[in-house]
N, C-alpha and C. Protein backbone atom coordinates (compact mmCIF):
# COMPACT_ATOMS: atom_id res chain seq x y z
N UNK A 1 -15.12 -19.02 2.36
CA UNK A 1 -16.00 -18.02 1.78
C UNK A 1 -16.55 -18.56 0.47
N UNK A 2 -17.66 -18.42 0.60
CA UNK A 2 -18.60 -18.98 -0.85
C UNK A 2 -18.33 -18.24 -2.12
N UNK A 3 -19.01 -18.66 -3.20
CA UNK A 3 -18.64 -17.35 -4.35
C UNK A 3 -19.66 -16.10 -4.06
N UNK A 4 -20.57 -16.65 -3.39
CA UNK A 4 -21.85 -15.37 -3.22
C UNK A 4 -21.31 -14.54 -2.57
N UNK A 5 -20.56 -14.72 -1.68
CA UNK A 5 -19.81 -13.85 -0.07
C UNK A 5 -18.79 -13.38 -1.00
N UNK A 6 -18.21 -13.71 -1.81
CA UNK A 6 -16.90 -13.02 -2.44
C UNK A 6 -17.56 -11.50 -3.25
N UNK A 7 -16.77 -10.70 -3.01
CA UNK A 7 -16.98 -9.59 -3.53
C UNK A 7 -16.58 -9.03 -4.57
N UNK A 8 -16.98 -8.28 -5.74
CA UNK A 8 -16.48 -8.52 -7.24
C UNK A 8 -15.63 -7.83 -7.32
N UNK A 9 -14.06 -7.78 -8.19
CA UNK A 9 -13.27 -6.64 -8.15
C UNK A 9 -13.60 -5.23 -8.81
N UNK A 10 -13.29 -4.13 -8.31
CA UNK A 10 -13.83 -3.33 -8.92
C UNK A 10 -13.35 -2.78 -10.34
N UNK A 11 -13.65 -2.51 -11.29
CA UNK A 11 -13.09 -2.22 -12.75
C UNK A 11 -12.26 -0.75 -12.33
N UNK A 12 -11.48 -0.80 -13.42
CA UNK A 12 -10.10 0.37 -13.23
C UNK A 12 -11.03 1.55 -13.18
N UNK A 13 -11.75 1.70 -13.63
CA UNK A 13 -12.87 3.45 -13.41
C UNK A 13 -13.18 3.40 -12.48
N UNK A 14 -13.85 2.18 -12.13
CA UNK A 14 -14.12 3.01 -10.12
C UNK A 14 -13.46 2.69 -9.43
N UNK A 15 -12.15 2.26 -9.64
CA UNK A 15 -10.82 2.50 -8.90
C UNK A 15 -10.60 3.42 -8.92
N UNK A 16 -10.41 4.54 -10.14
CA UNK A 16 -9.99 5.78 -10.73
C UNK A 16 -10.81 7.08 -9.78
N UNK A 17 -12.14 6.34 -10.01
CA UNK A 17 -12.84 7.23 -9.29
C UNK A 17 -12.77 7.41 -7.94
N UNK A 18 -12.54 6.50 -7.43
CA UNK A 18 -12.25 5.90 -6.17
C UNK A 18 -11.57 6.86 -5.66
N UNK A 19 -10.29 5.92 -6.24
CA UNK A 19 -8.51 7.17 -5.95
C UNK A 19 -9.08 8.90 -5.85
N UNK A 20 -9.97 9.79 -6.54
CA UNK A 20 -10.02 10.69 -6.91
C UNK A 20 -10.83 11.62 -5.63
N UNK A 21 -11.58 10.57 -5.08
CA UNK A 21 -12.30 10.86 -3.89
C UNK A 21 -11.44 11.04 -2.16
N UNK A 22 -10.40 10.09 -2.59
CA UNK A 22 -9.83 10.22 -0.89
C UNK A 22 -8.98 11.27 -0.76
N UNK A 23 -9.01 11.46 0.85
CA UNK A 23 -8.23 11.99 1.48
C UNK A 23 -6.72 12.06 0.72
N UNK A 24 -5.62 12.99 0.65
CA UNK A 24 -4.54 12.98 0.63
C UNK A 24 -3.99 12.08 1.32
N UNK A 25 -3.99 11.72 3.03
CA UNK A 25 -2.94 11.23 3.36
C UNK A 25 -3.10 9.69 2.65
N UNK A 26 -4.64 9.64 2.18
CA UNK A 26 -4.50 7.96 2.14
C UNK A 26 -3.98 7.51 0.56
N UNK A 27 -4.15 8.86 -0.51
CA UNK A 27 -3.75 8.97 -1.77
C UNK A 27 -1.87 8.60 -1.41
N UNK A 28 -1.27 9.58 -0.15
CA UNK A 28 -0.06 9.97 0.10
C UNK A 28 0.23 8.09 0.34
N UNK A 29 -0.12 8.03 1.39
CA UNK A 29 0.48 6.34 1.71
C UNK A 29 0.64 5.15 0.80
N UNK A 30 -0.53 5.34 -0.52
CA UNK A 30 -0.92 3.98 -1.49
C UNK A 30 0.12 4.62 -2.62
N UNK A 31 0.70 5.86 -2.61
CA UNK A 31 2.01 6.46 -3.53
C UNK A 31 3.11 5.91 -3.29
N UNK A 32 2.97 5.81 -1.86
CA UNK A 32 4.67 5.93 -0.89
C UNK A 32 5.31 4.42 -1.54
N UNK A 33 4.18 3.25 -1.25
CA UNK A 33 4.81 2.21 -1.71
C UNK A 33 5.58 1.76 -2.94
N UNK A 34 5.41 2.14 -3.74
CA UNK A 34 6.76 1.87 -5.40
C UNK A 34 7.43 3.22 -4.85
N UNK A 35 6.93 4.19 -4.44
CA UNK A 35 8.30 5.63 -4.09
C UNK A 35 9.48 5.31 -3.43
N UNK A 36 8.87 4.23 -1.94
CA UNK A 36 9.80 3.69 -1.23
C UNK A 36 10.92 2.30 -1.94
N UNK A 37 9.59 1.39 -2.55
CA UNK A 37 10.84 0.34 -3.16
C UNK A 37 10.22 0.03 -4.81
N UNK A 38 10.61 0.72 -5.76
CA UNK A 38 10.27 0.20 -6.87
C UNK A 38 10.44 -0.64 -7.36
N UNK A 39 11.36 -1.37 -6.66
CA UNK A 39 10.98 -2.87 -7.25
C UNK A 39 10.42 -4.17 -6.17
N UNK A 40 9.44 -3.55 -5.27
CA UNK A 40 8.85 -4.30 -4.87
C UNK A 40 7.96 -5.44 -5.37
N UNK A 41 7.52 -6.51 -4.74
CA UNK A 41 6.61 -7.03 -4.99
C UNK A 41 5.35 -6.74 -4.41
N UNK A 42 4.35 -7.83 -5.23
CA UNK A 42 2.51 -7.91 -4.76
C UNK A 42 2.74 -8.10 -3.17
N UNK A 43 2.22 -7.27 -2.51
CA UNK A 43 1.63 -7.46 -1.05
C UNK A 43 2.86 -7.36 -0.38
N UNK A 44 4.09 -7.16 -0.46
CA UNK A 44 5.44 -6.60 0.09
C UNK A 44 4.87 -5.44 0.98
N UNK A 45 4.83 -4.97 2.49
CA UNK A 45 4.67 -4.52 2.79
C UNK A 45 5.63 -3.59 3.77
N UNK A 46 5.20 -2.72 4.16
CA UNK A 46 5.99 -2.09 4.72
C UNK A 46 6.18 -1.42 6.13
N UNK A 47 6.49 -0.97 7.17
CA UNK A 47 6.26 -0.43 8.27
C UNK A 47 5.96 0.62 8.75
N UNK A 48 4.79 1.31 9.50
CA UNK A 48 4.25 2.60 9.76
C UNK A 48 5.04 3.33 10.00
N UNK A 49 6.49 3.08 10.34
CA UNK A 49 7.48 4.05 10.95
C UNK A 49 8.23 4.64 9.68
N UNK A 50 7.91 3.60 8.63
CA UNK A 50 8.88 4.12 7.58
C UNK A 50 7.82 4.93 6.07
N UNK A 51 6.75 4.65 6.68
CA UNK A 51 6.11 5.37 5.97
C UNK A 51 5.98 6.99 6.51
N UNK A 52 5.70 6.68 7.43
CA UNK A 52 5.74 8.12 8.16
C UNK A 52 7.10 8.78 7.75
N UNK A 53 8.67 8.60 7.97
CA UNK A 53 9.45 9.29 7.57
C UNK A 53 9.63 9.38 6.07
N UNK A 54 8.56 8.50 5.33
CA UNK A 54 8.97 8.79 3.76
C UNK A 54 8.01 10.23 3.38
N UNK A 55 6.78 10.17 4.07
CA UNK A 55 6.22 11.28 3.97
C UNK A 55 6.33 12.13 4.18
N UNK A 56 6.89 12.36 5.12
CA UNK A 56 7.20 13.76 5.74
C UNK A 56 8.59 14.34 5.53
N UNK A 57 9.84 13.48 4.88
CA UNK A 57 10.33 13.56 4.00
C UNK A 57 10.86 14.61 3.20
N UNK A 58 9.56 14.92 2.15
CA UNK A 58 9.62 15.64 1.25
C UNK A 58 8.68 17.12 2.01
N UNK A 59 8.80 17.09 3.06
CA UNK A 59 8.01 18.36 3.88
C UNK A 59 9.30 19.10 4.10
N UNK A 60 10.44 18.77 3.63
CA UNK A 60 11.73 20.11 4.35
C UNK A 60 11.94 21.24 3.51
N UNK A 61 11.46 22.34 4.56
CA UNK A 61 11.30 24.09 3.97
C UNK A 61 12.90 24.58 4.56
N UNK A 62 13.73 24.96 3.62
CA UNK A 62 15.15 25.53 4.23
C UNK A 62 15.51 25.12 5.32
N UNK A 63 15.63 23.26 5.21
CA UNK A 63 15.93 22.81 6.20
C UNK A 63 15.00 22.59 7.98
N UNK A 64 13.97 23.00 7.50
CA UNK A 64 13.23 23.19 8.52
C UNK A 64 12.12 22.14 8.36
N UNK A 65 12.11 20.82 9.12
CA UNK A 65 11.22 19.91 9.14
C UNK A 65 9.27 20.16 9.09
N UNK A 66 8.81 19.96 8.24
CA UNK A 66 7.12 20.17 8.07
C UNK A 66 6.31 18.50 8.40
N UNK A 67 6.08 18.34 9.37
CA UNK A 67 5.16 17.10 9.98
C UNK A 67 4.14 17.07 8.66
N UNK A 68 4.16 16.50 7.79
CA UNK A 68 2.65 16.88 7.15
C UNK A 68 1.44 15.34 8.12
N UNK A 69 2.07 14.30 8.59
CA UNK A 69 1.59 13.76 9.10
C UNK A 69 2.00 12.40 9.97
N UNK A 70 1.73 13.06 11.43
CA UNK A 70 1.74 12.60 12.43
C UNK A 70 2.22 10.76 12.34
N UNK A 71 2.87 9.76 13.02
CA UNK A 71 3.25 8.35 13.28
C UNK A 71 1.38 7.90 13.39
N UNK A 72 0.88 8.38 14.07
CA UNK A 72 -0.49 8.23 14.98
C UNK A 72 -0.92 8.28 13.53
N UNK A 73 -1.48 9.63 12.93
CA UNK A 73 -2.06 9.80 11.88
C UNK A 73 -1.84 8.53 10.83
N UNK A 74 -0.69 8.31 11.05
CA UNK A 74 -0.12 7.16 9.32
C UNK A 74 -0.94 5.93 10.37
N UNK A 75 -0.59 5.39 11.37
CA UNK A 75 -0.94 4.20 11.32
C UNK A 75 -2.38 4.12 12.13
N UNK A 76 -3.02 5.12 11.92
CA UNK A 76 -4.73 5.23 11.57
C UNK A 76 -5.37 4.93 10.53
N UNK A 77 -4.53 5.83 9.71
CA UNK A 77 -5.04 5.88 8.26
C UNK A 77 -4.90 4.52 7.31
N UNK A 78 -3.88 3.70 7.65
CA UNK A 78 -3.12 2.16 7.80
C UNK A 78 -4.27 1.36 8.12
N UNK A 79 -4.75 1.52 9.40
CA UNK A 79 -5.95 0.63 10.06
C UNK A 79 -7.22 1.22 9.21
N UNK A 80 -7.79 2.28 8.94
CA UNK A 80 -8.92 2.33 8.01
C UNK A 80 -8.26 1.51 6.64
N UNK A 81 -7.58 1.31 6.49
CA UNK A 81 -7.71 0.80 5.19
C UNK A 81 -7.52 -0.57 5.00
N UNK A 82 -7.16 -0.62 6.31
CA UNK A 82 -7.41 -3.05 6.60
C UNK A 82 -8.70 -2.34 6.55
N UNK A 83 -9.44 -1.47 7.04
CA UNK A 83 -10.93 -2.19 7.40
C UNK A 83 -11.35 -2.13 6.27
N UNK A 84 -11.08 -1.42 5.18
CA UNK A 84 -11.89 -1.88 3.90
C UNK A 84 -11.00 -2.61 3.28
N UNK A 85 -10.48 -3.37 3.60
CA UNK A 85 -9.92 -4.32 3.01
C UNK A 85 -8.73 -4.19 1.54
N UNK A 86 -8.14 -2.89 1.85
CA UNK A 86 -6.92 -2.45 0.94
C UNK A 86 -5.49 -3.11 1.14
N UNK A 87 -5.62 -2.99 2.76
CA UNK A 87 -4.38 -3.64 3.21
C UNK A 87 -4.35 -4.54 4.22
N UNK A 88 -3.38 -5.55 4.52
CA UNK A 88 -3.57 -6.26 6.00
C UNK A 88 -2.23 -5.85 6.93
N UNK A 89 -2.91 -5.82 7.88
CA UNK A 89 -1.58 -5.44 9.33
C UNK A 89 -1.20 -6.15 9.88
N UNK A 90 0.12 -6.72 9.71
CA UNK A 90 0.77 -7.59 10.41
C UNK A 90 1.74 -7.47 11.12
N UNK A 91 1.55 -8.09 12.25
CA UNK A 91 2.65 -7.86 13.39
C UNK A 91 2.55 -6.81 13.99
N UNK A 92 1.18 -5.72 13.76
CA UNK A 92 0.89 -4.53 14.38
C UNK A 92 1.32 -3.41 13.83
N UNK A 93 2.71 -3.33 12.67
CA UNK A 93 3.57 -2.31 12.65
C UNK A 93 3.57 -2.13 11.35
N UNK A 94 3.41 -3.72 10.74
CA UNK A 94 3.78 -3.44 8.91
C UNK A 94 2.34 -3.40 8.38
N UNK A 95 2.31 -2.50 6.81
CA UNK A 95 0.97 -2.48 6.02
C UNK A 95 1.41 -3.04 4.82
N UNK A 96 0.63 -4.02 4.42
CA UNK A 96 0.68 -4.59 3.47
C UNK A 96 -0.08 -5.11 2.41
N UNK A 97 -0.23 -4.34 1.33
CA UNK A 97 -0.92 -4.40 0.66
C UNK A 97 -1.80 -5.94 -0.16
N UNK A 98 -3.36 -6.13 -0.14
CA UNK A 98 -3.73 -6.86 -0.62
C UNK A 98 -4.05 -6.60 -1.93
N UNK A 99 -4.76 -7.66 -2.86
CA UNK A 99 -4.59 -7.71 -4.05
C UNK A 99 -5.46 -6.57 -4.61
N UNK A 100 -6.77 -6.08 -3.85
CA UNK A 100 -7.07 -5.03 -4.01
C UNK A 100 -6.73 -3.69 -3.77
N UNK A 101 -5.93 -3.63 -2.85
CA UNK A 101 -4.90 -2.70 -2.86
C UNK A 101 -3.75 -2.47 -3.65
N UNK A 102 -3.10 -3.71 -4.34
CA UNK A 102 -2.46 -3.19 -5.12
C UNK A 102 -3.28 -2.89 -6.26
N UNK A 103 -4.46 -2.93 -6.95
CA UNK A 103 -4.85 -2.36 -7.91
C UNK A 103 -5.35 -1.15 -7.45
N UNK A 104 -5.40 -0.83 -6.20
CA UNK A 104 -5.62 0.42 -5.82
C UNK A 104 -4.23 1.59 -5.95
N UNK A 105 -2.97 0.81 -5.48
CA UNK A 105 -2.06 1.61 -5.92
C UNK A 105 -1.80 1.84 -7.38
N UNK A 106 -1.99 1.15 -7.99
CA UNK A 106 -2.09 1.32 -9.65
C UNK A 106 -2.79 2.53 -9.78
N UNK A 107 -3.97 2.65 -9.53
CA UNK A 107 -5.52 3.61 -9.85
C UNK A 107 -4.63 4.62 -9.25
N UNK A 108 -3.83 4.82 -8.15
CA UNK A 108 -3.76 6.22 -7.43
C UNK A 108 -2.44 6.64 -8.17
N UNK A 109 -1.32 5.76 -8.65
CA UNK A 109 0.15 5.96 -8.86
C UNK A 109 0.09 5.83 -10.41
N UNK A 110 -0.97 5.29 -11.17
CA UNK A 110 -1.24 5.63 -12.22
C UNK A 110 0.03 4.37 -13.43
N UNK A 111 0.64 3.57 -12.42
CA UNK A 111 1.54 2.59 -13.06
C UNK A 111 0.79 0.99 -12.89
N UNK A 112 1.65 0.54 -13.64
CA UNK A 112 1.22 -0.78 -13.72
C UNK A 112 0.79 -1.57 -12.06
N UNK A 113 0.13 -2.37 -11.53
CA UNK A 113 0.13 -2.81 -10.56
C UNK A 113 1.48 -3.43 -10.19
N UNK A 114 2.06 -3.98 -9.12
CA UNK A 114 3.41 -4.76 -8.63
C UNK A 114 3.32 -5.97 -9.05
N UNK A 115 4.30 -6.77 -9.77
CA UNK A 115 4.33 -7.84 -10.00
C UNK A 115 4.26 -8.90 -9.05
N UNK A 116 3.58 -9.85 -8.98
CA UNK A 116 3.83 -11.09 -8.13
C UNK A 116 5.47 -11.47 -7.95
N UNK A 117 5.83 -12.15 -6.65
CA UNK A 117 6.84 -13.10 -6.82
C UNK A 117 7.13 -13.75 -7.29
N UNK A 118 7.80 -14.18 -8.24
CA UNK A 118 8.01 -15.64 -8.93
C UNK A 118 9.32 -16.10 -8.57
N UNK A 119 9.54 -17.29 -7.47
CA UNK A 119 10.64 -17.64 -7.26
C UNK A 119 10.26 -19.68 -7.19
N UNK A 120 11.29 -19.62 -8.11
CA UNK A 120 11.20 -21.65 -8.26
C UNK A 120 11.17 -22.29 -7.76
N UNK A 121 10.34 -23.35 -7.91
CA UNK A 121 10.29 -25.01 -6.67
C UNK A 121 12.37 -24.93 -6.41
N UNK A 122 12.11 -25.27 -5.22
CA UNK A 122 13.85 -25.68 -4.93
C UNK A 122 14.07 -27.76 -5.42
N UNK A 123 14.47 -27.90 -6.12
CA UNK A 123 14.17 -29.12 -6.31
C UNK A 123 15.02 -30.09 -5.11
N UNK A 124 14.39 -31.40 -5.53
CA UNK A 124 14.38 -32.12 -3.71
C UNK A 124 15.70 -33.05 -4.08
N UNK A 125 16.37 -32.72 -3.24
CA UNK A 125 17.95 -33.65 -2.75
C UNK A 125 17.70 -35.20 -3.59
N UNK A 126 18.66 -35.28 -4.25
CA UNK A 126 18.88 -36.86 -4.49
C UNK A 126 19.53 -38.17 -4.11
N UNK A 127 19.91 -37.15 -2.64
CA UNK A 127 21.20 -38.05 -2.10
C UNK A 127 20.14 -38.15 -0.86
């Protein structure tokens, strides 16, 4: 991809604005990720099955389970958001956030973006 084809990142306001415009479930899903592992890393992703039970989750009325949204529903809402390019789907099951997505979870969760990995060269055998 050329620099012309590259697309500019968007500044934290129309992220902000962004975030302010969607749907709940898709506000609900770009939350779930630091809810589910706060100390995740950049692009650590996660699986539609476990997003779905993190959401729905916090739906229990006196013990009485509230669907707020459907397995189907989450990993729809999952696939619209590879298509704009928030997240990528791998292996069919996991969502995982790209670099614009994690500044998208920032804009929606209102915290710092996820830190990168930083793990050290393994240095090479001397024997």
């Amino acid at each position: 991809m050329t620099t012309k084809e590259q697309k500019k990142m968007p500044s934290a306001t129309e992220l902000g604005a962004y975030v302010k415009k969607l749907p709940p479930i898709y506000r609900d899903i770009l939350k779930a990720f630091p809810e589910i592992e706060p100390g995740r890393k950049a692009g650590q992703g996660l699986a539609f099955q476990t997003l779905t039970v993190h959401l729905n989750g916090s739906g229990m009325i006196k013990g009485i389970r509230r669907n707020r949204y459907s397995f189907e529903e989450v990993q729809e809402a999952c696939r619209r958001l590879a298509e704009m390019g928030f997240i990528e789907i791998r292996n069919e099951i996991f969502a995982h956030p790209t670099e614009l997505g994690e500044k998208l979870i920032a804009a929606a969760t209102g915290k710092e973006p996820a830190p990168q990995m930083s793990v050290p060269e393994l240095p090479r055998p001397t024997w």
